[in-house]
C-alpha atoms as a PDB file:
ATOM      1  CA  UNK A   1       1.988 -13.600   2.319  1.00  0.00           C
ATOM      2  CA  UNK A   2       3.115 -11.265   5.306  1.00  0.00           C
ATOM      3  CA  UNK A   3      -0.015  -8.901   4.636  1.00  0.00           C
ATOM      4  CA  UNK A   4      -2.426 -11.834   5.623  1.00  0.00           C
ATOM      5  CA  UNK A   5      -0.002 -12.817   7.975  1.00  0.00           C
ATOM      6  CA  UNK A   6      -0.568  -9.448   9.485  1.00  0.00           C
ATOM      7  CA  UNK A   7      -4.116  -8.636   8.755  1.00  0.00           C
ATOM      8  CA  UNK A   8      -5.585 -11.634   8.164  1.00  0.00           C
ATOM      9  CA  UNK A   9      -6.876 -10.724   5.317  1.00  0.00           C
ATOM     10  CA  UNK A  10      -6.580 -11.434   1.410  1.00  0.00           C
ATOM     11  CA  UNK A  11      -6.421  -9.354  -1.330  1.00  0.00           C
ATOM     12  CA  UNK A  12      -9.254 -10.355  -2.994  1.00  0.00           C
ATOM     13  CA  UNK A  13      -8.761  -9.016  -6.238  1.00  0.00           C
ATOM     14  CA  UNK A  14      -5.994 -10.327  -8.224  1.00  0.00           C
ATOM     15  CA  UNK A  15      -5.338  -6.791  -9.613  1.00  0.00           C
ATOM     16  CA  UNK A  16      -3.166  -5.423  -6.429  1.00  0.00           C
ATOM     17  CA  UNK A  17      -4.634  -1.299  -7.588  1.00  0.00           C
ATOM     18  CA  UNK A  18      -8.428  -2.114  -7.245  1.00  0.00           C
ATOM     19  CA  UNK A  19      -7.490  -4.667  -4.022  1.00  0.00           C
ATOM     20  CA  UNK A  20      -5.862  -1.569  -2.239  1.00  0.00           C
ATOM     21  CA  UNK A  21      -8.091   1.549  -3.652  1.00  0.00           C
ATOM     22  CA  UNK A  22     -10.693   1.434  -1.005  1.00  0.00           C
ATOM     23  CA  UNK A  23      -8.229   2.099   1.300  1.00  0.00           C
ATOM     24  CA  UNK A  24      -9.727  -1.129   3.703  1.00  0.00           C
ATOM     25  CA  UNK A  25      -6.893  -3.008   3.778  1.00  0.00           C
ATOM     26  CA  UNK A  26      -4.678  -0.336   4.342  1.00  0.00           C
ATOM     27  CA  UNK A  27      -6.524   0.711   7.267  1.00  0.00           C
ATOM     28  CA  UNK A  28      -6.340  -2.541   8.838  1.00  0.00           C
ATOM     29  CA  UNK A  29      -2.674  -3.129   7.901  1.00  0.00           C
ATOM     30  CA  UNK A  30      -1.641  -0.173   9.786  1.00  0.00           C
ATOM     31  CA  UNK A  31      -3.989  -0.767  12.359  1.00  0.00           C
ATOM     32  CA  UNK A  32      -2.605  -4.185  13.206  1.00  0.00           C
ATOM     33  CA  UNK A  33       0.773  -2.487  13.366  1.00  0.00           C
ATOM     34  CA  UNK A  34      -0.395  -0.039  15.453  1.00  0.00           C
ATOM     35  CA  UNK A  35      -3.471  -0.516  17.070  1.00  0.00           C
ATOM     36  CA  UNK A  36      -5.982   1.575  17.271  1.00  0.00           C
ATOM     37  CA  UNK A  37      -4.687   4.647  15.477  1.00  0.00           C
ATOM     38  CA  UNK A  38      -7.352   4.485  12.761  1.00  0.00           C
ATOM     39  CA  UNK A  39     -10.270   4.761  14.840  1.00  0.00           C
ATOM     40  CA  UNK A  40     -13.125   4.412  11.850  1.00  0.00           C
ATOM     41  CA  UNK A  41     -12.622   2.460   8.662  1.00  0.00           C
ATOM     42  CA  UNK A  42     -15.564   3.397   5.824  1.00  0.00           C
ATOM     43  CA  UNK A  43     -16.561   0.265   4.499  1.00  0.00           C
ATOM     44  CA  UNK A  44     -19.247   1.279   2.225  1.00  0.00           C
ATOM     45  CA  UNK A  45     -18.209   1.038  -1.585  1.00  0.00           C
ATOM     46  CA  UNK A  46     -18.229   4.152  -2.985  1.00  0.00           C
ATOM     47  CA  UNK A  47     -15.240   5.754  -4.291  1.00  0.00           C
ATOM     48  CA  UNK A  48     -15.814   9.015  -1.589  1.00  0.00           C
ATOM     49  CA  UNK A  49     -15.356   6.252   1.094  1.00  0.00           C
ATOM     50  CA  UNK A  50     -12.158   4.957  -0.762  1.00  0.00           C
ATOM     51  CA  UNK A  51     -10.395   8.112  -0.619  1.00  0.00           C
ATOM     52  CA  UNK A  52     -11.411   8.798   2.989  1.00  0.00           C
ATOM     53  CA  UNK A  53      -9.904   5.392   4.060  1.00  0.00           C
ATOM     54  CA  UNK A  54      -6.671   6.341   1.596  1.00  0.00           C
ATOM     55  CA  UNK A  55      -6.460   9.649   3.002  1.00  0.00           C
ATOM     56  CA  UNK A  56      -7.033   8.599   6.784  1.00  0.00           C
ATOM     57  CA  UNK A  57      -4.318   5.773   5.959  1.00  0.00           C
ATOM     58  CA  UNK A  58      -1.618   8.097   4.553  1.00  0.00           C
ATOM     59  CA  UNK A  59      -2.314  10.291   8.355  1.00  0.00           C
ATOM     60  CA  UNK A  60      -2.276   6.947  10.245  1.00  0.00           C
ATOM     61  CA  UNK A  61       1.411   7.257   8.719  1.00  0.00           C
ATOM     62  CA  UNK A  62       3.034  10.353   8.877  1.00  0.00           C
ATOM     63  CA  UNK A  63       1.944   9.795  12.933  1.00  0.00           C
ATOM     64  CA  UNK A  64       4.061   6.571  12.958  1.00  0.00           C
ATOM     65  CA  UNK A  65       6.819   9.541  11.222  1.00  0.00           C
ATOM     66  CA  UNK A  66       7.118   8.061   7.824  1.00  0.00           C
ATOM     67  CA  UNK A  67       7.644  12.003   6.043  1.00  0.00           C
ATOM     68  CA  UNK A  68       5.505  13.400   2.908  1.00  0.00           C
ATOM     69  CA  UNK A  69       8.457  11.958   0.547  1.00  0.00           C
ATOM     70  CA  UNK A  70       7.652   8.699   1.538  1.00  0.00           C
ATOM     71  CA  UNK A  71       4.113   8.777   1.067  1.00  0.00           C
ATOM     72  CA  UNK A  72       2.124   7.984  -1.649  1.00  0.00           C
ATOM     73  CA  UNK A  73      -0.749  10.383  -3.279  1.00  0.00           C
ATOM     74  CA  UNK A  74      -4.605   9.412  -2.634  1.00  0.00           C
ATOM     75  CA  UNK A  75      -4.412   9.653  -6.666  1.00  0.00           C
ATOM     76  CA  UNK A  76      -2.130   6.567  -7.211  1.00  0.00           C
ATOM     77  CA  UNK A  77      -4.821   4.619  -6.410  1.00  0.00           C
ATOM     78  CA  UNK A  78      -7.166   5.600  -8.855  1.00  0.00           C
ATOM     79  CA  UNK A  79      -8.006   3.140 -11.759  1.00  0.00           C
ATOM     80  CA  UNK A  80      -6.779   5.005 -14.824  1.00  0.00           C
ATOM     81  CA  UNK A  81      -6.703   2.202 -16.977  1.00  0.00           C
ATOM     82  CA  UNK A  82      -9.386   3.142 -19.422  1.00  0.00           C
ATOM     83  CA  UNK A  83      -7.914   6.526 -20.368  1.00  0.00           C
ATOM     84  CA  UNK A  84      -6.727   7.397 -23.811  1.00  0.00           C
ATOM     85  CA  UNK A  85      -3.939   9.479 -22.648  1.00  0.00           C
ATOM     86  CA  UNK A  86      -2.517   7.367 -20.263  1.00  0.00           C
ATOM     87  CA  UNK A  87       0.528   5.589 -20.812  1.00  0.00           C
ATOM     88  CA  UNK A  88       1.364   2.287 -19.067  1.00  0.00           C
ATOM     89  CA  UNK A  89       4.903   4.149 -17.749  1.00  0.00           C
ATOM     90  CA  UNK A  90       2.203   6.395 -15.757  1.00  0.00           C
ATOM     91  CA  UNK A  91       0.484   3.457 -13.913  1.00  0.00           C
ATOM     92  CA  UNK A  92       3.412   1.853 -13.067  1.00  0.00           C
ATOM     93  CA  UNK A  93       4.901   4.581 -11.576  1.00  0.00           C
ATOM     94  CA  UNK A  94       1.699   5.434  -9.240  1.00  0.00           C
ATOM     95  CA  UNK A  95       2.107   1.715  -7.961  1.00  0.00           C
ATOM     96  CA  UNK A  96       5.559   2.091  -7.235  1.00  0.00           C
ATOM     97  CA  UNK A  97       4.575   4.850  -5.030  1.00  0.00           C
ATOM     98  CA  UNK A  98       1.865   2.789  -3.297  1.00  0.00           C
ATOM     99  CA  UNK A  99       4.802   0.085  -2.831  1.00  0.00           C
ATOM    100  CA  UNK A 100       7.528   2.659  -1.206  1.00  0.00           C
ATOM    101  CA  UNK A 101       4.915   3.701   1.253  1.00  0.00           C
ATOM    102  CA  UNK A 102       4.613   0.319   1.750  1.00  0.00           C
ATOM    103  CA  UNK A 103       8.280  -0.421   2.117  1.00  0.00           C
ATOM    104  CA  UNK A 104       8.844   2.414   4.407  1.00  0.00           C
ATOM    105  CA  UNK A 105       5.521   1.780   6.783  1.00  0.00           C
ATOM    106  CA  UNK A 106       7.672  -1.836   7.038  1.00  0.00           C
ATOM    107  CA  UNK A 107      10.730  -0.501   8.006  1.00  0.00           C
ATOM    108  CA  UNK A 108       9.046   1.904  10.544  1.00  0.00           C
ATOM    109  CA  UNK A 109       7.340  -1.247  12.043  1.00  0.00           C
ATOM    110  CA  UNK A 110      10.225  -3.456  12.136  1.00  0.00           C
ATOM    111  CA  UNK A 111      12.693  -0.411  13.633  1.00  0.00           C
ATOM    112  CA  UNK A 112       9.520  -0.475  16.291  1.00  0.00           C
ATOM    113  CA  UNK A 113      10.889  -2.677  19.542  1.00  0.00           C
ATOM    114  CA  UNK A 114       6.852  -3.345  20.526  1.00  0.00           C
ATOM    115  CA  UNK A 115       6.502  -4.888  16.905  1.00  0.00           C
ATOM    116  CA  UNK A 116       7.065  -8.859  16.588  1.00  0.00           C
ATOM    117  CA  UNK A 117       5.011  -9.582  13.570  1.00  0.00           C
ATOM    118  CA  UNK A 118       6.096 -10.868  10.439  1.00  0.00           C
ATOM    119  CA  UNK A 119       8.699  -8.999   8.444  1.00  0.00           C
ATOM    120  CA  UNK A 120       8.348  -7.708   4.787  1.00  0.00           C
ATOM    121  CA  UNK A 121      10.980  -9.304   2.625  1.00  0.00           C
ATOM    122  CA  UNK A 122      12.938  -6.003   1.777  1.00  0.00           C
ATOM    123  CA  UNK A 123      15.641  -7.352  -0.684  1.00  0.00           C
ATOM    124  CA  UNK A 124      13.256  -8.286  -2.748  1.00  0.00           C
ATOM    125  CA  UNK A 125      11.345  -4.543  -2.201  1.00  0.00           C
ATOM    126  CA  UNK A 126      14.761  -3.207  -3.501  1.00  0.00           C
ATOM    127  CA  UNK A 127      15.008  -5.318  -6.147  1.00  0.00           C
ATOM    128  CA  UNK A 128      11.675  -4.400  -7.410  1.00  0.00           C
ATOM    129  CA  UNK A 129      11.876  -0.384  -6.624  1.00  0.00           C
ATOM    130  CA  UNK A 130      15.032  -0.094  -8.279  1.00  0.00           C
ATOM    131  CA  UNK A 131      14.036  -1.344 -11.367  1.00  0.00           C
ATOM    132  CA  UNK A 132      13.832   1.213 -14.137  1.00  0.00           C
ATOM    133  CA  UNK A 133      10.356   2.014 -14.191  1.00  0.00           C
ATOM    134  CA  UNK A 134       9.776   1.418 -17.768  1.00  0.00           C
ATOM    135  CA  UNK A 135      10.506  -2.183 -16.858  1.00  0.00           C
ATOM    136  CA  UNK A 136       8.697  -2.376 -13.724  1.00  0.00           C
ATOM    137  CA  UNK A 137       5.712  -4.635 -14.194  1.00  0.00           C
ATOM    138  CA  UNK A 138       3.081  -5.075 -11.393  1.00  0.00           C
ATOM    139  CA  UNK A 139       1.244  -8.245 -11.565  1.00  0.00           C
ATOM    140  CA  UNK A 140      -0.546  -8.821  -8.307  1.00  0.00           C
ATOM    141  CA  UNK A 141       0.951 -12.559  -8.049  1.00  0.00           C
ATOM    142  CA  UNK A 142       4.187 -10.860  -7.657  1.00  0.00           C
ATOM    143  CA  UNK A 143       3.766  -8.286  -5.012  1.00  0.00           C
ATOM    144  CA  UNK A 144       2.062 -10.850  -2.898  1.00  0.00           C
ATOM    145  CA  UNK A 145       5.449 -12.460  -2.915  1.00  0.00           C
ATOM    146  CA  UNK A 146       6.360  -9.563  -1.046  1.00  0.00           C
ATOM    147  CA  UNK A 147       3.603  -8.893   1.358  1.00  0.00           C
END
């Protein structure tokens, strides 16, 4: 809810991976935070675009000081889904580094005095990141509880 709140945007994908691996709406969250500091967001669909965006994104962030721990890899975003090797622990754990960026880009914006937006709900970011990871299931319905 707070990411269209913010963005006025949707996800438009009910998978909350493929919604986010273009690297769009990530742009334009953190440019509604902070205007301006993405200058260019690549809208064509191609998957060289998507990692630009990701990889301009994840920039856009360690200027607002959020540090490389906090900060997710361009790779977490890819859709590994139709691997043989991959085991469901491994996807899980790439989105719960796409949500602590997440988390983290919140606090930074709500610790920011010229930012009166709406507010991520971060008790229920804690619940969900401290969750053994085995358990951890990411169903797009239930991080847009969060956003």
């Amino acid at each position: 809810r707070v990411w269209g709140q913010i963005t006025g945007k949707t996800f438009g994908s009910s998978n909350f991976r493929s919604a986010l691996e273009n690297g769009v709406l990530l742009c334009d969250l953190i440019n509604k935070l902070k205007p301006g500091i993405i200058r260019r967001v690549n809208r064509l669909s191609t998957p060289m675009a998507g990692l630009d965006n990701v990889n301009v994104f994840l920039r856009a962030c360690g200027k607002l000081g959020l540090n490389h721990s906090q900060l997710f890899h361009p790779g977490d975003l890819q859709d590994i889904s139709n691997r043989v090797t991959v085991r469901c622990e491994e996807t899980t754990r790439r989105l719960k580094n796409v949500l602590i960026t997440i988390y983290w880009l919140g606090r930074k914006a709500q610790a920011d005095s010229a930012y009166d937006g709406p507010q991520l709900n971060f008790k229920a970011f804690e619940g969900l990141l401290g969750v053994a990871l085995s358990k951890v299931v990411f169903r797009s319905a239930d991080v847009r509880k969060l956003l």
